[in-house]
N, C-alpha and C. Protein backbone atom coordinates (compact mmCIF):
# COMPACT_ATOMS: atom_id res chain seq x y z
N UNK A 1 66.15 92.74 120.01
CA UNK A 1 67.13 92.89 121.08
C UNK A 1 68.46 92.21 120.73
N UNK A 2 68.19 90.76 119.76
CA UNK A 2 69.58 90.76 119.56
C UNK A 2 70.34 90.95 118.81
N UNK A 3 69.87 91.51 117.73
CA UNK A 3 70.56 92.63 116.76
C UNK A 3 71.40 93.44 117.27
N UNK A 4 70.74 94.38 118.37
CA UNK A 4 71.15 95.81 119.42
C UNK A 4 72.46 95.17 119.49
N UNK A 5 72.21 94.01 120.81
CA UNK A 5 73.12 93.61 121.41
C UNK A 5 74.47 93.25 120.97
N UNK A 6 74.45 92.04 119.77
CA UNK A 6 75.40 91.79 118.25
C UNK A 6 76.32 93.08 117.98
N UNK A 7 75.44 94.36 117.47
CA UNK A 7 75.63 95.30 117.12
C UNK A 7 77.04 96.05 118.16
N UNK A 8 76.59 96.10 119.40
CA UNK A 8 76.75 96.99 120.36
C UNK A 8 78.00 96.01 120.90
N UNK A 9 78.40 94.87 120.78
CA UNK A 9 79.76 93.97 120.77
C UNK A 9 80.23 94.40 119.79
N UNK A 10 79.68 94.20 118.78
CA UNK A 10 80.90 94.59 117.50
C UNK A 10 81.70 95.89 117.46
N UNK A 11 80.89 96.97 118.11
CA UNK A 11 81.61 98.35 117.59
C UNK A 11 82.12 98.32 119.68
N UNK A 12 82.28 97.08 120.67
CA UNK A 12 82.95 97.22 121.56
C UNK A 12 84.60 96.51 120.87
N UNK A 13 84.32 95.52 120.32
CA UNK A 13 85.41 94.65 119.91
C UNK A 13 86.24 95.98 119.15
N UNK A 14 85.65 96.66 117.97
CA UNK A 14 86.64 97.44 117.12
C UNK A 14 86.85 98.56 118.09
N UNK A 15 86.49 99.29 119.35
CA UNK A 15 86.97 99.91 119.65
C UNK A 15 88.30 99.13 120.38
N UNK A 16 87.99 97.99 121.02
CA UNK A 16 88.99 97.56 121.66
C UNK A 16 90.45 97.21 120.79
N UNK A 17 90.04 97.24 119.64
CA UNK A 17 91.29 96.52 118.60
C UNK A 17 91.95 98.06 118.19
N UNK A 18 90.86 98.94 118.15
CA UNK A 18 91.69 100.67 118.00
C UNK A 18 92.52 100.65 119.34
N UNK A 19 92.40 100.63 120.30
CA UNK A 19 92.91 101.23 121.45
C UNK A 19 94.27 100.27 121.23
N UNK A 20 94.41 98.83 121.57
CA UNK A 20 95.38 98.50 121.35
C UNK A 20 96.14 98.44 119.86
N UNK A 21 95.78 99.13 118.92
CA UNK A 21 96.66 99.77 117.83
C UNK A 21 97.40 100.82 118.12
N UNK A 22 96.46 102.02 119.06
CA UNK A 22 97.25 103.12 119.23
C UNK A 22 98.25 103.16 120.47
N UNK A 23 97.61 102.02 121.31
CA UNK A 23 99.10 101.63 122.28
C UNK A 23 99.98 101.16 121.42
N UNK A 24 99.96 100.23 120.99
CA UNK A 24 101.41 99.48 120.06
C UNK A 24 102.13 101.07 119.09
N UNK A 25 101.21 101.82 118.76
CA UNK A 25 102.00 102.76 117.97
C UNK A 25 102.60 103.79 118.88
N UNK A 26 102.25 103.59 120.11
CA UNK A 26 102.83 104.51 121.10
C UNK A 26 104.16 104.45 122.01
N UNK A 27 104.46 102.76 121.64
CA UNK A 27 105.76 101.81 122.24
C UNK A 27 106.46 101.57 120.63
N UNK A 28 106.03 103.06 119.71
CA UNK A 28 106.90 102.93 118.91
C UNK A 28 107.67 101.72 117.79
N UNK A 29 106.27 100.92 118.06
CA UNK A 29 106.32 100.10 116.66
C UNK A 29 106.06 100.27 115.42
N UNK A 30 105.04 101.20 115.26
CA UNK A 30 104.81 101.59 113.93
C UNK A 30 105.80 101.85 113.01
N UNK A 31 107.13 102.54 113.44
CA UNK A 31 108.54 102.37 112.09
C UNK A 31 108.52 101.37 111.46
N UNK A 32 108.00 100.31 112.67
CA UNK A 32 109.08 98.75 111.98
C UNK A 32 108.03 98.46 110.09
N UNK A 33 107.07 99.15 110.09
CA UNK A 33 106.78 99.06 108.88
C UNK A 33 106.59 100.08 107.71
N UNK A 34 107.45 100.48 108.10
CA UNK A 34 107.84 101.53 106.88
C UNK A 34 108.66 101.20 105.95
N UNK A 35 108.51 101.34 104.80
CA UNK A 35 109.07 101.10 103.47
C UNK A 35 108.39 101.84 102.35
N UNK A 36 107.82 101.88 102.39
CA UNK A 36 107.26 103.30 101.11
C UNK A 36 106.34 104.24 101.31
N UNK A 37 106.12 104.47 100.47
CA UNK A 37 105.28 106.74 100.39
C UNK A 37 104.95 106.72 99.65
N UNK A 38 103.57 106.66 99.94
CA UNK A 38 102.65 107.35 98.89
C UNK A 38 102.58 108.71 98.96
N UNK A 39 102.79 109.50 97.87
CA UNK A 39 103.02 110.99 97.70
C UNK A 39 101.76 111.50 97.12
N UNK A 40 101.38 110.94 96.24
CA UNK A 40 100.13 111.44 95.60
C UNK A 40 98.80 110.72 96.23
N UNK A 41 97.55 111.60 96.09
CA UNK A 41 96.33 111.07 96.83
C UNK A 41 96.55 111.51 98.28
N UNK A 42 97.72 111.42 98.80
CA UNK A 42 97.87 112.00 100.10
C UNK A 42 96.56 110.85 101.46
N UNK A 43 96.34 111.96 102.11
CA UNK A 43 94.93 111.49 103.01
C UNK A 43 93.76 111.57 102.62
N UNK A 44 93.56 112.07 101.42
CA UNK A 44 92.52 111.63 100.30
C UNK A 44 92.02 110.11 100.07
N UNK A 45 92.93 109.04 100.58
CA UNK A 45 92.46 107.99 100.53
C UNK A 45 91.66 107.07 101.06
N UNK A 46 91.71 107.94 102.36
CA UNK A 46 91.46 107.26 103.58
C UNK A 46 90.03 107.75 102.77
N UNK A 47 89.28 108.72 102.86
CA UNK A 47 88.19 109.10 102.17
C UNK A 47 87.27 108.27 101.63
N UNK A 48 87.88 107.41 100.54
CA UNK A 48 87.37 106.29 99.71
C UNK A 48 86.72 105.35 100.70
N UNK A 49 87.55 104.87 101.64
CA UNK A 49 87.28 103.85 102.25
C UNK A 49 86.87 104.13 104.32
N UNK A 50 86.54 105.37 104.52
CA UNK A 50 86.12 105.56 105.66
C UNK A 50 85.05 104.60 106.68
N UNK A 51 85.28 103.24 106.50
CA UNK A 51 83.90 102.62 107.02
C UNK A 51 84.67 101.68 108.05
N UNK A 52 83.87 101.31 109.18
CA UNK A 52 84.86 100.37 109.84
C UNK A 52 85.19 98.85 109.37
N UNK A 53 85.90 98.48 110.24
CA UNK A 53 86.71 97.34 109.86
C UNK A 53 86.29 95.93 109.93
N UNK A 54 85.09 96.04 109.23
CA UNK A 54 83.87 94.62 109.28
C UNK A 54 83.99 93.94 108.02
N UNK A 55 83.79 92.39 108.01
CA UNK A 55 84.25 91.86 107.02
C UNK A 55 83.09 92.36 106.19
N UNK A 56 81.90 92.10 105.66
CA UNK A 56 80.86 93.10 105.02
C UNK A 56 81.07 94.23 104.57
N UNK A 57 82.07 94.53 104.82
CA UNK A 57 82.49 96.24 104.90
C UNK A 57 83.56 96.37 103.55
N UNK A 58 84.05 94.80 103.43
CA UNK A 58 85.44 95.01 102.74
C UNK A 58 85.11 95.91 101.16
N UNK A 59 86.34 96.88 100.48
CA UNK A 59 86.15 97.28 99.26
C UNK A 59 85.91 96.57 98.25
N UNK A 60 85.38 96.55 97.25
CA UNK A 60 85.01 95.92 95.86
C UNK A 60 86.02 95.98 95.32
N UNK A 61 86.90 94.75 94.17
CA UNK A 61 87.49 94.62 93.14
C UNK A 61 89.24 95.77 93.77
N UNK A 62 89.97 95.45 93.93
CA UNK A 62 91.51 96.22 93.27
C UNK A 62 92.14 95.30 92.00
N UNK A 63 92.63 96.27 91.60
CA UNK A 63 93.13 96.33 90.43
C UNK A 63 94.51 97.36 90.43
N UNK A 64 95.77 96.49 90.49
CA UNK A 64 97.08 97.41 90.50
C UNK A 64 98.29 97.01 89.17
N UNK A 65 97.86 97.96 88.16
CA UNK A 65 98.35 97.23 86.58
C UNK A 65 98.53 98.02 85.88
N UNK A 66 98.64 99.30 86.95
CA UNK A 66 99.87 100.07 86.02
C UNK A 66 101.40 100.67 86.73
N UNK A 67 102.48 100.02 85.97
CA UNK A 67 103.67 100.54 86.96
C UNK A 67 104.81 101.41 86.17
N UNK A 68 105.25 102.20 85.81
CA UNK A 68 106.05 103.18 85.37
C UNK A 68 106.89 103.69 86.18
N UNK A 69 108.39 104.05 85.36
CA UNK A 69 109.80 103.93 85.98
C UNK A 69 110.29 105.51 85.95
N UNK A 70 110.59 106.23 87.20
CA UNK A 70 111.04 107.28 86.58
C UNK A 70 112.29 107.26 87.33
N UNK A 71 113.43 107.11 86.89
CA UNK A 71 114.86 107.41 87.37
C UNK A 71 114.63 106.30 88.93
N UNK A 72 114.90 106.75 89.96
CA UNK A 72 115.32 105.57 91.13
C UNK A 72 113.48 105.55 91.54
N UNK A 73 112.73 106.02 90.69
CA UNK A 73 110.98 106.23 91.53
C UNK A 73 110.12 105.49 90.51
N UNK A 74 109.32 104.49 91.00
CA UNK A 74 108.44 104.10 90.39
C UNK A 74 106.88 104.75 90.63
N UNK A 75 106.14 104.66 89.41
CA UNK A 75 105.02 104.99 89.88
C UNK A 75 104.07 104.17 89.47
N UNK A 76 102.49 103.70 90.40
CA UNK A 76 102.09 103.18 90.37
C UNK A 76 100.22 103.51 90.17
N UNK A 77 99.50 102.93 89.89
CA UNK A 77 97.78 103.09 90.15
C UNK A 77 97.25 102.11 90.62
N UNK A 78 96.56 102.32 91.65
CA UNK A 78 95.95 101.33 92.03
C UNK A 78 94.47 101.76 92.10
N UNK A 79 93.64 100.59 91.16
CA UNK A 79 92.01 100.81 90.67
C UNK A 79 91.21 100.43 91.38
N UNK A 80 90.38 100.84 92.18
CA UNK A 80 89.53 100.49 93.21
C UNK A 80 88.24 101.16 92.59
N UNK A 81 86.98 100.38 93.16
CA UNK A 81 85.80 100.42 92.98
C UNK A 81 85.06 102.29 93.50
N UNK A 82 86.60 102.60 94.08
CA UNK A 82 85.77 104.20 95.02
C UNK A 82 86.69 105.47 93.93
N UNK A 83 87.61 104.61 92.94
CA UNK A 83 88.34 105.75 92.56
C UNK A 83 90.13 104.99 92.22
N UNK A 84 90.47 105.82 91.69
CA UNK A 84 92.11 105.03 91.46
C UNK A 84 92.92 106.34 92.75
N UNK A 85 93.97 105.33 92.90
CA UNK A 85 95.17 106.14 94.05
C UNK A 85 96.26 105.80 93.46
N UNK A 86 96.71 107.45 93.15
CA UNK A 86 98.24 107.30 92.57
C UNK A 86 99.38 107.27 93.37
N UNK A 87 100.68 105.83 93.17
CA UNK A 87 101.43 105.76 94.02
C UNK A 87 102.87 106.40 93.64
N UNK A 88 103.60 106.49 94.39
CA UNK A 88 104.74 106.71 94.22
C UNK A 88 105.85 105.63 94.99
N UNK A 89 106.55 104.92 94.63
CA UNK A 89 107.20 103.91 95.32
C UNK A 89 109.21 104.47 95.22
N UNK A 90 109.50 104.35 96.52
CA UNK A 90 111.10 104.74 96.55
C UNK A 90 112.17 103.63 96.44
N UNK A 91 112.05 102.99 95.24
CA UNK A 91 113.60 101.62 95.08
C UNK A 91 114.43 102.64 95.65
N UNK A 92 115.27 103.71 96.15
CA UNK A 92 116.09 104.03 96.70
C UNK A 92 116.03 104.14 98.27
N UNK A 93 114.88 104.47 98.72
CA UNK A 93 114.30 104.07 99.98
C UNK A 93 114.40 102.50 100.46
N UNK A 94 114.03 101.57 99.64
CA UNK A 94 113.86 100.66 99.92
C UNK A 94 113.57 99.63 98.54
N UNK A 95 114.69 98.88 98.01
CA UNK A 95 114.48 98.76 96.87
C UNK A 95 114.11 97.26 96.40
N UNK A 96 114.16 96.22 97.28
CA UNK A 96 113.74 95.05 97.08
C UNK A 96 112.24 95.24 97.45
N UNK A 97 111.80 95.69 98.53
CA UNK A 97 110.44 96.06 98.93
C UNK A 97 109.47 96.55 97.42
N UNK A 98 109.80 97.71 96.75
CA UNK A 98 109.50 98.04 95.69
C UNK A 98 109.33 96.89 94.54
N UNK A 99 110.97 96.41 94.71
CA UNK A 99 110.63 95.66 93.34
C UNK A 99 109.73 94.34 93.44
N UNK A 100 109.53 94.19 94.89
CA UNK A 100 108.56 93.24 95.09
C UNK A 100 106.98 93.58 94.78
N UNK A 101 106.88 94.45 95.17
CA UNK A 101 105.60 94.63 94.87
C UNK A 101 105.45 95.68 93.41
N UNK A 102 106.30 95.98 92.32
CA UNK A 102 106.19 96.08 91.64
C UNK A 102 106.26 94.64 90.66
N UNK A 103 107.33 93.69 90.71
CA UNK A 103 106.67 92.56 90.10
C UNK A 103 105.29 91.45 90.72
N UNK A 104 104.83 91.91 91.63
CA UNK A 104 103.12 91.62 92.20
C UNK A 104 101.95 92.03 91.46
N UNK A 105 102.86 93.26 90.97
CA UNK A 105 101.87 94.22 90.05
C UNK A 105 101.81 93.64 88.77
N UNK A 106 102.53 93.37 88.26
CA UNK A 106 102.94 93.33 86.92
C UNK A 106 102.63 91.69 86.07
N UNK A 107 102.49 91.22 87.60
CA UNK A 107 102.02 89.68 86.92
C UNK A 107 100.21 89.44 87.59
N UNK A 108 99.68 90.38 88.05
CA UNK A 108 98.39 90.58 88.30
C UNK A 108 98.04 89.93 89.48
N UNK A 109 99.09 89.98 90.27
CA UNK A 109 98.61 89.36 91.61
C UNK A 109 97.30 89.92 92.63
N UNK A 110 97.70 91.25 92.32
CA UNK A 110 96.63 91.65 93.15
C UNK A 110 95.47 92.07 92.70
N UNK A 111 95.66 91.31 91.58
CA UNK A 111 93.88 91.96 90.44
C UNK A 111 92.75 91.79 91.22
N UNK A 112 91.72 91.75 91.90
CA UNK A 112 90.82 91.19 92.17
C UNK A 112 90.74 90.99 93.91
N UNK A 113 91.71 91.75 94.33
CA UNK A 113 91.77 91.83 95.55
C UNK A 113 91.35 92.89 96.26
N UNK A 114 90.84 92.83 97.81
CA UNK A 114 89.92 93.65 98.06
C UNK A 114 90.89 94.68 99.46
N UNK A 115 90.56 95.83 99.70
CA UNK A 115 91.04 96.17 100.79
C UNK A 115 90.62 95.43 102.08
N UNK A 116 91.04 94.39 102.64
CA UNK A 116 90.12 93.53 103.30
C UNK A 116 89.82 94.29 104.99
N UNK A 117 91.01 95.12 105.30
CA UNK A 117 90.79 96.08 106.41
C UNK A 117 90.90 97.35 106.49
N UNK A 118 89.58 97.78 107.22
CA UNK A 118 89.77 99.23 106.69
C UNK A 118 89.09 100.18 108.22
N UNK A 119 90.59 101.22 108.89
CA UNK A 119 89.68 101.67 110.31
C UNK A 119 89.96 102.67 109.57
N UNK A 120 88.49 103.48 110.07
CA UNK A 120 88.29 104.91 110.04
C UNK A 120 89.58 105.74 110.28
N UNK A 121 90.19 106.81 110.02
CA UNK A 121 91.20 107.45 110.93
C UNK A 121 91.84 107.03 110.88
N UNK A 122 92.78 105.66 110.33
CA UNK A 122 94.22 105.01 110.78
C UNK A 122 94.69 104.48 109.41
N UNK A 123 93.58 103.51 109.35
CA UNK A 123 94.35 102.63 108.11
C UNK A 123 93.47 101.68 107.06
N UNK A 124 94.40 101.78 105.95
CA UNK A 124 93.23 100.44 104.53
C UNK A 124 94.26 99.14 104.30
N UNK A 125 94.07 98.22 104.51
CA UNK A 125 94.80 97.34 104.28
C UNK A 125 94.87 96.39 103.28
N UNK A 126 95.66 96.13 102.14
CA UNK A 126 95.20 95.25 100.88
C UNK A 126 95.86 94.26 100.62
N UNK A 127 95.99 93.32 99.44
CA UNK A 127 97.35 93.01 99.04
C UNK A 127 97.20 92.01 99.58
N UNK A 128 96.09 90.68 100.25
CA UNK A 128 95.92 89.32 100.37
C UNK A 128 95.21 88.87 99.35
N UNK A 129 95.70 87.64 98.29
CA UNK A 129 94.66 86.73 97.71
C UNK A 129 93.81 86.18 98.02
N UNK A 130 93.78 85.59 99.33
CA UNK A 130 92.68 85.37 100.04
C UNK A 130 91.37 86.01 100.31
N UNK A 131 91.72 87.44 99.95
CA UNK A 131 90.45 88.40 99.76
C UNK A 131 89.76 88.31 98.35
N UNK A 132 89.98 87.65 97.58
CA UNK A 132 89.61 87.72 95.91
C UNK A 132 88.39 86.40 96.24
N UNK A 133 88.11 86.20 97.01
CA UNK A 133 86.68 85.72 96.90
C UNK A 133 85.48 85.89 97.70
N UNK A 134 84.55 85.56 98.34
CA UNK A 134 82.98 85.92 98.90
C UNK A 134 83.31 85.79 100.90
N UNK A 135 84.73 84.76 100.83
CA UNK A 135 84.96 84.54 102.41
C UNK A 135 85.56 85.56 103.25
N UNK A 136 85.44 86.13 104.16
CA UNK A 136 86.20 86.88 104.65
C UNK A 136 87.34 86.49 105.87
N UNK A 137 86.63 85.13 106.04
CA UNK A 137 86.93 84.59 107.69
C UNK A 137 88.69 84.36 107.05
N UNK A 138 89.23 84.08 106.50
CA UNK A 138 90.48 84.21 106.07
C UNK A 138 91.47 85.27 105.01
N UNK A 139 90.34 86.16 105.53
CA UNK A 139 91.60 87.56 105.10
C UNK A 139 92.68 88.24 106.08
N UNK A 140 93.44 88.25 105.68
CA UNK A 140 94.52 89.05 106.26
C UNK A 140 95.58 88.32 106.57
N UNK A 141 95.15 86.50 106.14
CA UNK A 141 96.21 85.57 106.49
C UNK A 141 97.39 85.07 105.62
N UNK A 142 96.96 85.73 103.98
CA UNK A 142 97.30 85.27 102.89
C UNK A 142 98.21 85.89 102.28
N UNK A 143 99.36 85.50 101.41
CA UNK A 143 100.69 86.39 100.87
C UNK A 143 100.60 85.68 99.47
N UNK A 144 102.04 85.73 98.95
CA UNK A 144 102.40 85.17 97.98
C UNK A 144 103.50 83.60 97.60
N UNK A 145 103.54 83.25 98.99
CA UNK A 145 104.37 81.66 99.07
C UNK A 145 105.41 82.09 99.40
N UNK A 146 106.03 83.11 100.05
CA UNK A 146 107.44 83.45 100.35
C UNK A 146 107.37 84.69 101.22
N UNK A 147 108.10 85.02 102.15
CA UNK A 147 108.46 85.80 102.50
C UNK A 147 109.83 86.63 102.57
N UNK A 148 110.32 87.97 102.89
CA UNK A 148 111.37 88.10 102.73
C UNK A 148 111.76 89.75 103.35
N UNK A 149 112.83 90.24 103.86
CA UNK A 149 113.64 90.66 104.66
C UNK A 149 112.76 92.05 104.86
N UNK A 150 113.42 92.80 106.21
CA UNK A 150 112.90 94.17 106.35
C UNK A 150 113.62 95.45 105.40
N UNK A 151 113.33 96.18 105.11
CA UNK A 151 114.18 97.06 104.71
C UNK A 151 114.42 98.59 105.80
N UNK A 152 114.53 98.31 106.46
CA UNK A 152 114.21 100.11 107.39
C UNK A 152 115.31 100.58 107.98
N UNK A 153 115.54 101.97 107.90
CA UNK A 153 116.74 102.37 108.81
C UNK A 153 115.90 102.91 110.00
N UNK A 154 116.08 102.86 111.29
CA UNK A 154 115.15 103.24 112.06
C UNK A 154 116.01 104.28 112.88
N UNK A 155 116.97 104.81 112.44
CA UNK A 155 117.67 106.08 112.78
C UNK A 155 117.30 107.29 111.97
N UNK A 156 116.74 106.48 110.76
CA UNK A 156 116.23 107.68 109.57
C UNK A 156 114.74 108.18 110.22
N UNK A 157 114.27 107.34 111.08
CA UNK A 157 113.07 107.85 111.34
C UNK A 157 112.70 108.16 113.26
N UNK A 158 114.27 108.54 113.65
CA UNK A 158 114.59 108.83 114.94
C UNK A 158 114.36 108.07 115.84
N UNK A 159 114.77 107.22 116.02
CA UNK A 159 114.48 105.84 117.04
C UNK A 159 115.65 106.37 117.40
N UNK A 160 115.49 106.38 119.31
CA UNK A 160 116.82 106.24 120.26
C UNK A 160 117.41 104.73 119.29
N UNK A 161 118.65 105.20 119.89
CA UNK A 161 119.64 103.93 120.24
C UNK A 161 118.96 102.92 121.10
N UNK A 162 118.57 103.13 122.13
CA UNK A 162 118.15 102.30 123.34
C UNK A 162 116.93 101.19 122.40
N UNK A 163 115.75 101.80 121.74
CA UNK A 163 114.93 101.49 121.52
C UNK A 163 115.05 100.56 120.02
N UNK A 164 116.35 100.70 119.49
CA UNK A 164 116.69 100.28 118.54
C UNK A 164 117.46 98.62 118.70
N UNK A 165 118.16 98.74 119.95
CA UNK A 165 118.80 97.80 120.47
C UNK A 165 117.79 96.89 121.08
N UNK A 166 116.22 97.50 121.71
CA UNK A 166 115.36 96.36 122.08
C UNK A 166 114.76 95.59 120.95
N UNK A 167 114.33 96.53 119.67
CA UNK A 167 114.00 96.11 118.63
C UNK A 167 114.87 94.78 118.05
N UNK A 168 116.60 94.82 118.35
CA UNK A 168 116.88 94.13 117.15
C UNK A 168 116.73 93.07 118.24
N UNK A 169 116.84 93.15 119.91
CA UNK A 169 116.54 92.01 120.45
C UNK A 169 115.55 91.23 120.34
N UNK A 170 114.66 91.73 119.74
CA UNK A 170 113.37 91.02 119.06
C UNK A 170 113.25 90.19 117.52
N UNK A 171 114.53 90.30 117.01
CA UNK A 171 114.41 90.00 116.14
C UNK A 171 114.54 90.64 114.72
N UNK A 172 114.70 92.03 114.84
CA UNK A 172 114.67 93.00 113.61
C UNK A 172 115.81 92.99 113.72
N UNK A 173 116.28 92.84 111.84
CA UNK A 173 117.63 93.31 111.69
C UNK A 173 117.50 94.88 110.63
N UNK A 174 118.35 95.37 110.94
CA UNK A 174 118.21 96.95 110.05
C UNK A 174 119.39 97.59 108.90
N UNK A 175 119.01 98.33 108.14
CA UNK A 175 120.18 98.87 107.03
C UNK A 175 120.22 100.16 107.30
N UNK A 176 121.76 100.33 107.79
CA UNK A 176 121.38 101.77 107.98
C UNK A 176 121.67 102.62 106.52
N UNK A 177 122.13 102.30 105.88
CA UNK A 177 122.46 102.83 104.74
C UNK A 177 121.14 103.32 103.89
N UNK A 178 120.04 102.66 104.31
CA UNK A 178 118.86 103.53 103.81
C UNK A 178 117.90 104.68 104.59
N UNK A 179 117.10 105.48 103.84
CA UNK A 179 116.71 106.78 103.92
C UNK A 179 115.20 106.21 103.86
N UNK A 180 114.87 105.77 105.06
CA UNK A 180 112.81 105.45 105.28
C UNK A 180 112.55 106.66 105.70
N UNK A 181 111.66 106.66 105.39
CA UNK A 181 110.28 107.67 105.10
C UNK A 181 109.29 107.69 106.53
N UNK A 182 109.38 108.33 107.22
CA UNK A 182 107.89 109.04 108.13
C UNK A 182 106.91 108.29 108.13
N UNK A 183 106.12 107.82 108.66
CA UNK A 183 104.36 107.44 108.58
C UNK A 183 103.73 108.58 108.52
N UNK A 184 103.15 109.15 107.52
CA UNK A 184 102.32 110.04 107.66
C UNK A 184 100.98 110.01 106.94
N UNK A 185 99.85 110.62 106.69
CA UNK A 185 98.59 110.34 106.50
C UNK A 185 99.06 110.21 104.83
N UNK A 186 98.49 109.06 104.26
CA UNK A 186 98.68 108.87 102.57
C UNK A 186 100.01 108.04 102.74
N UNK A 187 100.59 107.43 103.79
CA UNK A 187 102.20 106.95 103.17
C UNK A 187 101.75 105.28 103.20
N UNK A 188 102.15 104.67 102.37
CA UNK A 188 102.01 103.47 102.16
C UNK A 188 103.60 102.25 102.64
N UNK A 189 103.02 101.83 103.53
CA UNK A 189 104.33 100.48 103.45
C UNK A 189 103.92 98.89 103.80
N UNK A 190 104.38 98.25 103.81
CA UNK A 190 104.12 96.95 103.92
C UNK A 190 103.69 96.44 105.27
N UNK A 191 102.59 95.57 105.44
CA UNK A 191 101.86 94.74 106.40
C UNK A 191 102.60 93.86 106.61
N UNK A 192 102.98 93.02 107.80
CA UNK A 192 103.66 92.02 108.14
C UNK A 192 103.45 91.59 109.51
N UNK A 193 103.68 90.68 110.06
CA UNK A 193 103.90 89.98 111.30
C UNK A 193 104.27 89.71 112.35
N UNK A 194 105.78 90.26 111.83
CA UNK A 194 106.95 90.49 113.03
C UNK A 194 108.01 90.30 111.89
N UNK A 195 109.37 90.14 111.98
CA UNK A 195 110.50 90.41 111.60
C UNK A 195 110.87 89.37 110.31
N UNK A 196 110.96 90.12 108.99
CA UNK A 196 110.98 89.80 108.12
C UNK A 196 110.14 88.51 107.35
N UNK A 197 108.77 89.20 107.83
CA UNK A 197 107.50 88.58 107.46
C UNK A 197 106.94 89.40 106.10
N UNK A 198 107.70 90.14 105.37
CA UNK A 198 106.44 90.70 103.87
C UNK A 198 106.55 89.75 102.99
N UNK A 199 105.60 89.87 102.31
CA UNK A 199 104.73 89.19 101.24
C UNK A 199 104.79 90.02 100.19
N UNK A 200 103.10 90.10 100.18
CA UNK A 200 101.91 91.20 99.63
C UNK A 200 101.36 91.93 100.22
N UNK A 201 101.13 91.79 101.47
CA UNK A 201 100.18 92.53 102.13
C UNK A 201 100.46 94.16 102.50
N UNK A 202 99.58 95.13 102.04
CA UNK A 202 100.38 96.61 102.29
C UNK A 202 99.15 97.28 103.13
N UNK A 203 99.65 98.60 103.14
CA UNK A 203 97.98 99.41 104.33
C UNK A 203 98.83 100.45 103.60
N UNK A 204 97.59 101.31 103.67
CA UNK A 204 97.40 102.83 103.25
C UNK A 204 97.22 103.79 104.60
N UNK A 205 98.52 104.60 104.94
CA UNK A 205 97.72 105.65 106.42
C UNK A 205 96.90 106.30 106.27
């Protein structure tokens, strides 16, 4: 009986943590983390990692160590235990964002790191050191010793005026001079906190 019971909290808790995800994405927060696109692999990814969002659950081993330059586009692989996912990253979209997590890549930060969250239908989340060992109770808390600025135009991705002006009252500052990218199933951008909180931490839609 108390297995059942255990059981039957846990998948109440993750429904409750879905519902208030898809409210927050419905008051139109989800822009505030956009910064890159994954083009290749698409919603193929989600695939790999379809299981809910239990620490037990987390993926085996990443591995992101290969990065190649093509004109303003980098491209990337990232090696996971279910399969590799090919990235595509926009330095013209967003180009400190990129080069951040292209030099993350490149000095093996995220070798050994695990997708530590992963919901069915929404999202994979990677890119904490804190996940590179057996604990889970402190994943999702961990970066790289620094943080640093947003990159998003949130006119590029149709935000009223109105809603743009509550945003920066919160704290977001914006460039409009850049061209962000959609959330769409396969697009990759950076995990964060609130306003100019990235690290490492990224999610896969």
């Amino acid at each position: 009986m108390g297995r059942e019971r255990n059981a039957r909290l846990e998948r109440r808790e993750i429904k409750q943590e879905l519902l208030a995800m898809r409210r927050q994405r419905r008051r139109n927060l989800w822009p505030l983390l956009v910064v890159l696109l994954l083009a290749i692999a698409g919603g193929s990814a989600l695939g790999y990692y379809a299981r809910d969002d239990r620490s037990d659950d987390r993926s085996d081993e990443t591995n992101l160590s290969t990065i190649t330059e093509e004109g303003t586009m980098l491209n990337a692989t990232i090696k996971t235990d279910k399969g590799d996912i090919a990235v595509e990253l926009f330095s013209d979209a967003a180009p400190k964002t990129v080069e951040n997590f292209a030099k993350l890549a490149r000095e093996k930060f995220y070798d050994g790191t695990k997708f530590h969250r992963v919901i069915e239908d929404f999202v994979i989340q990677g890119g904490d050191p804190n996940s590179k060992d057996d604990d889970p109770s402190n994943d999702g808390a961990g970066g790289p010793g620094y943080e640093f600025e947003d990159e998003i135009n949130p006119r590029s991705l149709g935000l009223s005026d109105d809603a743009i002006a509550q945003l920066e009252s919160d704290g977001y500052v914006y460039n409009f001079d850049l061209e962000s990218h959609k959330m769409e199933p396969g697009s990759l951008a950076m995990a964060n906190s609130g306003p100019a909180t990235n690290g490492s931490q990224f999610y896969v839609v």
